[in-house]
N, C-alpha and C. Protein backbone atom coordinates (compact mmCIF):
# COMPACT_ATOMS: atom_id res chain seq x y z
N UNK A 1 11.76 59.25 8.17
CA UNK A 1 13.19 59.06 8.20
C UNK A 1 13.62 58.92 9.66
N UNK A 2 14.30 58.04 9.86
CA UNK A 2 14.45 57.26 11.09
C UNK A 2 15.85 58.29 11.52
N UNK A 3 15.95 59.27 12.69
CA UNK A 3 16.91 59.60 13.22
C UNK A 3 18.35 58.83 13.90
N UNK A 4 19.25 58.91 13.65
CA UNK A 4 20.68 58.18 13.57
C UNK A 4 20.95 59.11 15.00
N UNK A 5 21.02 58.13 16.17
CA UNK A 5 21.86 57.90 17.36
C UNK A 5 23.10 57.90 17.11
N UNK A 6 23.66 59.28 17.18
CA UNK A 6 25.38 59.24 17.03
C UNK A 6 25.92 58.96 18.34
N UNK A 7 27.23 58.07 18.06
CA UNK A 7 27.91 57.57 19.51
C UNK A 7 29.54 57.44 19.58
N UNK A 8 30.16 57.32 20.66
CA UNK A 8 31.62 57.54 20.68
C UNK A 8 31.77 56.14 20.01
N UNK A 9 32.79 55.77 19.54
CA UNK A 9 33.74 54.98 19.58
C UNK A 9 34.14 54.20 20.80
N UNK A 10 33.81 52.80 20.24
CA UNK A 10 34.75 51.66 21.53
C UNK A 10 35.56 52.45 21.64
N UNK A 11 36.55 51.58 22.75
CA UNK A 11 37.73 51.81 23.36
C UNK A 11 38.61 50.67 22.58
N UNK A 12 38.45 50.16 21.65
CA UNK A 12 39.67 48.99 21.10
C UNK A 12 39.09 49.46 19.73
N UNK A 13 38.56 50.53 19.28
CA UNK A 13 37.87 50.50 17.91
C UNK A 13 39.65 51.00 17.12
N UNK A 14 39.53 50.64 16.12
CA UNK A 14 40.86 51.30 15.24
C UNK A 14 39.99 52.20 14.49
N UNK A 15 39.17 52.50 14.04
CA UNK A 15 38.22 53.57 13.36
C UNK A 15 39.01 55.03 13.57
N UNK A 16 39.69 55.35 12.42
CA UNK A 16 40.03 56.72 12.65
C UNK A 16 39.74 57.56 11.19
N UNK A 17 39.80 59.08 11.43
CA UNK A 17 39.47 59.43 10.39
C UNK A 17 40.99 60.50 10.12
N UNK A 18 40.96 61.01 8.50
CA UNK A 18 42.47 61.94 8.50
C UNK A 18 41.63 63.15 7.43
N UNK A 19 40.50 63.67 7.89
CA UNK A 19 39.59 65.08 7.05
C UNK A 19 40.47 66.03 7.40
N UNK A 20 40.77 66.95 6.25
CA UNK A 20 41.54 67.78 6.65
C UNK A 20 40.75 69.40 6.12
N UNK A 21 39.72 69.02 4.86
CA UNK A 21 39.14 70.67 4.76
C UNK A 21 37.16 70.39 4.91
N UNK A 22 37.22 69.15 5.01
CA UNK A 22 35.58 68.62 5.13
C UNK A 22 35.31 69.03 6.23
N UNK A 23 35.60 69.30 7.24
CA UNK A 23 34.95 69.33 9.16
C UNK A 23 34.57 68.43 9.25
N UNK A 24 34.74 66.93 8.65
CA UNK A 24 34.42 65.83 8.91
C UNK A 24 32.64 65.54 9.06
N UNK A 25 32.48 66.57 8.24
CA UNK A 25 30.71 66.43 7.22
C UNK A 25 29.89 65.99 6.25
N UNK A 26 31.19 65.38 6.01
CA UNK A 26 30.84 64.58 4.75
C UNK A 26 31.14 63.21 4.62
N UNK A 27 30.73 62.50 3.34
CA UNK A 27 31.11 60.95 3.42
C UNK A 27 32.05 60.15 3.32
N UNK A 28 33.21 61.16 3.15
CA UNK A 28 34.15 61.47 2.70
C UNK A 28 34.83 60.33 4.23
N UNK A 29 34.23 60.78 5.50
CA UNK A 29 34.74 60.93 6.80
C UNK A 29 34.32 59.32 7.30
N UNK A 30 35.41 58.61 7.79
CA UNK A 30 34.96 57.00 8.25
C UNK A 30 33.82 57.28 9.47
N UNK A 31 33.97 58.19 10.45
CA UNK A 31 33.43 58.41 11.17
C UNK A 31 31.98 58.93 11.40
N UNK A 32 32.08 60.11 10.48
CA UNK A 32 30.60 60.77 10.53
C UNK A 32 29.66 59.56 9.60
N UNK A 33 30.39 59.26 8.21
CA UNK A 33 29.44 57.91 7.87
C UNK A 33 29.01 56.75 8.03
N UNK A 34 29.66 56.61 9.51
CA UNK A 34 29.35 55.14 10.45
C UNK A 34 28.75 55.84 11.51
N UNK A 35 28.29 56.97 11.74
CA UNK A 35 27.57 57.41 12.97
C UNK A 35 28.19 57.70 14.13
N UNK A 36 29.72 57.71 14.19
CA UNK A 36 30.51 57.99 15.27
C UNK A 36 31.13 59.25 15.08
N UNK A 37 31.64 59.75 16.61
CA UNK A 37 32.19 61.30 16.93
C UNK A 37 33.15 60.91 16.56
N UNK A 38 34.58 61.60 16.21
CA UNK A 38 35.31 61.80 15.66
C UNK A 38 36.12 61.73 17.59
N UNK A 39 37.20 61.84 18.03
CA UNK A 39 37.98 61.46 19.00
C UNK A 39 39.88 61.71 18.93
N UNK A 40 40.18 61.29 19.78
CA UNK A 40 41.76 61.75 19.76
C UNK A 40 42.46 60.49 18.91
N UNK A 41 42.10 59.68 19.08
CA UNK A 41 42.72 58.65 17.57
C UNK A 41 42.27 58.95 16.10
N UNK A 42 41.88 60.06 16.07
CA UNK A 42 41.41 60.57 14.19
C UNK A 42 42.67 61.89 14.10
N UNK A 43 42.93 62.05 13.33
CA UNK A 43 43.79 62.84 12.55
C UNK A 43 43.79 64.52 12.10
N UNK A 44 42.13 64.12 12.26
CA UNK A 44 41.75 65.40 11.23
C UNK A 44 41.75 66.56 11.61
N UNK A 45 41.69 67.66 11.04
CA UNK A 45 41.58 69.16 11.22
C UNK A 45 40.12 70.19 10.93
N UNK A 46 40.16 71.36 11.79
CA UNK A 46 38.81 71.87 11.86
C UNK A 46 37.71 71.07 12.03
N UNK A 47 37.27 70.10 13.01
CA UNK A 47 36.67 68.60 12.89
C UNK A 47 35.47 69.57 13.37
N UNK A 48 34.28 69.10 13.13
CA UNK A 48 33.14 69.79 13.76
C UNK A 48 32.28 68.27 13.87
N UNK A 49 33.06 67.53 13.85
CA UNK A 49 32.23 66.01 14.03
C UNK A 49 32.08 65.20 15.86
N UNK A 50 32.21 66.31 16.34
CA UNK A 50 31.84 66.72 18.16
C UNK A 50 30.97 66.66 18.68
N UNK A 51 30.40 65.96 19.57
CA UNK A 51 29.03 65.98 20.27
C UNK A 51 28.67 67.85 20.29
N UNK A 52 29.53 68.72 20.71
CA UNK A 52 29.29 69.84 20.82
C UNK A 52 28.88 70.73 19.48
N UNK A 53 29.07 70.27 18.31
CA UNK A 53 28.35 70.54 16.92
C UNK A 53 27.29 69.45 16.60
N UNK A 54 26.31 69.04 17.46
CA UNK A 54 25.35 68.25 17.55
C UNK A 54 24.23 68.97 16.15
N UNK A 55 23.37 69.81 16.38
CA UNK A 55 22.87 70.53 15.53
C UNK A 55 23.11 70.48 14.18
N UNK A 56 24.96 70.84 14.02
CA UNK A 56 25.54 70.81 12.91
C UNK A 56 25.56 69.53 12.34
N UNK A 57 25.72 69.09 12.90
CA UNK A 57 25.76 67.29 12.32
C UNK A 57 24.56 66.83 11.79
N UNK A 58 23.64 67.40 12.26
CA UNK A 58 22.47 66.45 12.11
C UNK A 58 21.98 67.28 11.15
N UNK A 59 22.47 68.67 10.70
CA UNK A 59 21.93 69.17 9.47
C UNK A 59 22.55 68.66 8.70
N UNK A 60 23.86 68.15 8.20
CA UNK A 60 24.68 67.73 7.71
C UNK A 60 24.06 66.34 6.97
N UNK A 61 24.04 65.51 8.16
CA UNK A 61 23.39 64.42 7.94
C UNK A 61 22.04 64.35 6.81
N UNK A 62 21.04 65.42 7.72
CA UNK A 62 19.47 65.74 6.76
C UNK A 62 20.02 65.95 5.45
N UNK A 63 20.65 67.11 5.14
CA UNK A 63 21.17 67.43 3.98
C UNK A 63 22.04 66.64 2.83
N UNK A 64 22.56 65.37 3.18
CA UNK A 64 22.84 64.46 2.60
C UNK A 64 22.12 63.35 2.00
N UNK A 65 21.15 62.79 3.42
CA UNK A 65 19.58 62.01 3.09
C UNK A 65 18.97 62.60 2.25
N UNK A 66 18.94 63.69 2.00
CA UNK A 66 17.70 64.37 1.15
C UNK A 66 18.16 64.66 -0.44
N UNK A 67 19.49 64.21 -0.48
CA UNK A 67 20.19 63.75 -2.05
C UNK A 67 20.15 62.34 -2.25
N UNK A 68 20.48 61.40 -0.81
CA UNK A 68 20.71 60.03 -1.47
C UNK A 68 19.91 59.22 -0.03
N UNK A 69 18.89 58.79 -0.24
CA UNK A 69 17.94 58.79 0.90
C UNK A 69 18.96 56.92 1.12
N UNK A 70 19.71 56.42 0.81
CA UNK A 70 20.40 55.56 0.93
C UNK A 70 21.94 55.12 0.99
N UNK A 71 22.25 57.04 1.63
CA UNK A 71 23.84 57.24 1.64
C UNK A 71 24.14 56.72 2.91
N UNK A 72 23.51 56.67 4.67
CA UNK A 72 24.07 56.26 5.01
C UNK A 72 23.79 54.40 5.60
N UNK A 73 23.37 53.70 4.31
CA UNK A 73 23.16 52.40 4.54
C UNK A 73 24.36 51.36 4.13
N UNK A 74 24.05 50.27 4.70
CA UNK A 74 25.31 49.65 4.43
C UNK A 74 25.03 48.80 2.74
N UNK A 75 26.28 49.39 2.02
CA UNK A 75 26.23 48.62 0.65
C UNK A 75 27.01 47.39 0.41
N UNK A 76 26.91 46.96 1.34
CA UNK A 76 27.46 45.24 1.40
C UNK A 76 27.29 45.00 2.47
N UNK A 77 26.38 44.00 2.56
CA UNK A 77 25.52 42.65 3.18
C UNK A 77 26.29 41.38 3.62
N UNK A 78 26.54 41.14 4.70
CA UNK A 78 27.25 39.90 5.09
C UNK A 78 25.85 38.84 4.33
N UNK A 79 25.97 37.49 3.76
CA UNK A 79 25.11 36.62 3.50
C UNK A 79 26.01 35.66 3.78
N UNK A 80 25.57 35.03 4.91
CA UNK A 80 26.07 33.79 5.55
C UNK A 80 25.02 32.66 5.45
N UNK A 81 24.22 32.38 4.62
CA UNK A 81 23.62 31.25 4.39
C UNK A 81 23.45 30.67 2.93
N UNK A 82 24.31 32.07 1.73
CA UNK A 82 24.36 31.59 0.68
C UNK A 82 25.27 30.49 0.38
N UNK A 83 24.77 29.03 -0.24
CA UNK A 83 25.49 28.25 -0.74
C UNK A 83 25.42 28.25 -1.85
N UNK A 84 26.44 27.85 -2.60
CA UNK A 84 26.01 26.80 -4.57
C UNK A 84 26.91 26.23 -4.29
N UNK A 85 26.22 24.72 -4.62
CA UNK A 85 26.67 23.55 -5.10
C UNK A 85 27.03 23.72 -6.15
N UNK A 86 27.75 22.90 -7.09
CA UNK A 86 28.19 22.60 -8.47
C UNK A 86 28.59 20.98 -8.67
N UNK A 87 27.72 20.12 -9.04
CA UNK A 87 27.77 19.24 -9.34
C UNK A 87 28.47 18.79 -10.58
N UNK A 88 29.43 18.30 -9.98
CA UNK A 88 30.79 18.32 -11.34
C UNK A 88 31.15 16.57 -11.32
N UNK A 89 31.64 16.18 -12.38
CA UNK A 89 32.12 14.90 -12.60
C UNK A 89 33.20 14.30 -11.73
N UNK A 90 33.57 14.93 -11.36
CA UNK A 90 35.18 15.16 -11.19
C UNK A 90 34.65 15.07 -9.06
N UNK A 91 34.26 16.43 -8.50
CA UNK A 91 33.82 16.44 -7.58
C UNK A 91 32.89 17.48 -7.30
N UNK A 92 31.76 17.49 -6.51
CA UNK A 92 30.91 18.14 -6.14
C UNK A 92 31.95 19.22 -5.31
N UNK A 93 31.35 20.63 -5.68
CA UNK A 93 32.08 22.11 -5.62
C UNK A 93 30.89 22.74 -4.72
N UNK A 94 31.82 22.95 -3.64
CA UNK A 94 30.38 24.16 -2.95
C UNK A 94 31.21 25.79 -2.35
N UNK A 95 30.50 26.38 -3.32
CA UNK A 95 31.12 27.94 -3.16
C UNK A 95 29.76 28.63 -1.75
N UNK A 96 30.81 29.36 -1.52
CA UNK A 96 29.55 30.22 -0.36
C UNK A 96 30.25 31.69 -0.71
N UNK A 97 29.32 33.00 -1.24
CA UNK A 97 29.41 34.10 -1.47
C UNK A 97 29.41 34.98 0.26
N UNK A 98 30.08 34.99 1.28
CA UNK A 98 30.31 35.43 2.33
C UNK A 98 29.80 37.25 2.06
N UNK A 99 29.63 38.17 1.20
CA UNK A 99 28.77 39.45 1.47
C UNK A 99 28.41 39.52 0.01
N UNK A 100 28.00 40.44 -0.24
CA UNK A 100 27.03 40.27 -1.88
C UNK A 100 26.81 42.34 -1.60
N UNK A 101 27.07 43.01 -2.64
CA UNK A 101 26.85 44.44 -2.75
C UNK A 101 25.29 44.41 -2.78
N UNK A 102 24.64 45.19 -2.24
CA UNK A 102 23.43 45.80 -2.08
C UNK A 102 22.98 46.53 -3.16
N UNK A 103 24.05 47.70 -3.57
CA UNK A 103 23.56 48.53 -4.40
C UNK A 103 25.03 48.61 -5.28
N UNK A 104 25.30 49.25 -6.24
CA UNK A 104 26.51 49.55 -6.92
C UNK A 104 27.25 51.15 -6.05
N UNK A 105 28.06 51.50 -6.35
CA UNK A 105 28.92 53.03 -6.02
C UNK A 105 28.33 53.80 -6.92
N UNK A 106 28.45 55.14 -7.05
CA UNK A 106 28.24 56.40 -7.96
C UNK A 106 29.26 57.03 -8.44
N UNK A 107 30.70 56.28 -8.82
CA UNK A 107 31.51 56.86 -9.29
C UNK A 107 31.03 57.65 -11.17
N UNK A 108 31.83 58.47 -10.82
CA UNK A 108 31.57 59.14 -12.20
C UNK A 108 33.12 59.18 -12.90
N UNK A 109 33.81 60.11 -12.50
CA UNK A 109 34.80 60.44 -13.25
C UNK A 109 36.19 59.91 -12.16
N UNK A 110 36.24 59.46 -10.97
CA UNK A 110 37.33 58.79 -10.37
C UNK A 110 37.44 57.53 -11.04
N UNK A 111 37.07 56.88 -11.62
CA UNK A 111 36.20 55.45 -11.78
C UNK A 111 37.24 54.52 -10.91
N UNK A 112 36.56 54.11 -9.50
CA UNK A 112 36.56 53.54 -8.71
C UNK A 112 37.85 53.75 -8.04
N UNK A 113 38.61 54.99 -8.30
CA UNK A 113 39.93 55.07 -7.65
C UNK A 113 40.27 55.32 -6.27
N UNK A 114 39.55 55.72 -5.64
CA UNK A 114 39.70 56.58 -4.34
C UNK A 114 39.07 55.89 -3.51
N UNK A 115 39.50 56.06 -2.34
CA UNK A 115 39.53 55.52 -0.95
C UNK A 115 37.39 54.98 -0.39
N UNK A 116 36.94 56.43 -1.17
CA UNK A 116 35.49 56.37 -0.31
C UNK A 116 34.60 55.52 -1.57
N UNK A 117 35.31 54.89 -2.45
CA UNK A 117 34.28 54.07 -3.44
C UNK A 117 34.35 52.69 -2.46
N UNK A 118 33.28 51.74 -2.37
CA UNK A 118 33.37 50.50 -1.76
C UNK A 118 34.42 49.54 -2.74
N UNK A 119 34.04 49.65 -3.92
CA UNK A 119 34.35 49.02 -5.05
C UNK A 119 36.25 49.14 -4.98
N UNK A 120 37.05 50.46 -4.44
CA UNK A 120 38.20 50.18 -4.75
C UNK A 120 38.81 49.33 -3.12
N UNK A 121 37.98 49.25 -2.02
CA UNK A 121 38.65 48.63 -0.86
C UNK A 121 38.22 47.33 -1.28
């Protein structure tokens, strides 16, 4: 398992987070699940998502991999070379699918309501 280089935030990033009982440990958090510290443009409260809770994070992190060894990958794929044609009477149709889901969400009982499903952004 390949260790995740956590890092600040650009300086033009809009990336903010608004955790208010997580410590920003969970996936819950835009930040800790893109690999970035948490900073003065996030919102949140009791944040332990700080270079200075380094340790903490990275148990955090282990402890998440070791439920979903594919929680923090990206589940949608830019595909910029998919074409289809459609050869139609009328006129030839060419669609291009610009990202394609990787894997599906794990909603259970929100079904797809909330902010951290991919499926409801």
């Amino acid at each position: 398992m390949a260790e995740v280089v956590l890092r600040h935030k650009e300086p033009d990033s809009t990336l903010a987070c608004t955790c208010s009982k997580t410590k920003c440990l969970r996936l819950y958090c835009a930040c800790f699940t893109r690999g970035y510290y948490c900073d003065d443009r996030c919102n949140c409260k009791g944040c332990h998502n700080e270079d200075r809770f380094e340790t903490e994070i990275r148990e955090a992190r282990r402890s998440i991999k070791q439920k979903d060894e594919r929680a923090f990958e990206d589940k949608i794929i830019q595909k910029s070379n998919v074409v289809r044609i459609t050869l139609d009477a009328k006129a030839p149709k060419v669609e291009g699918d610009p990202s394609s889901h990787v894997f599906g969400c794990g909603c259970r009982n929100s079904r797809c309501q909330k902010k951290y499903c991919e499926c409801y952004q």
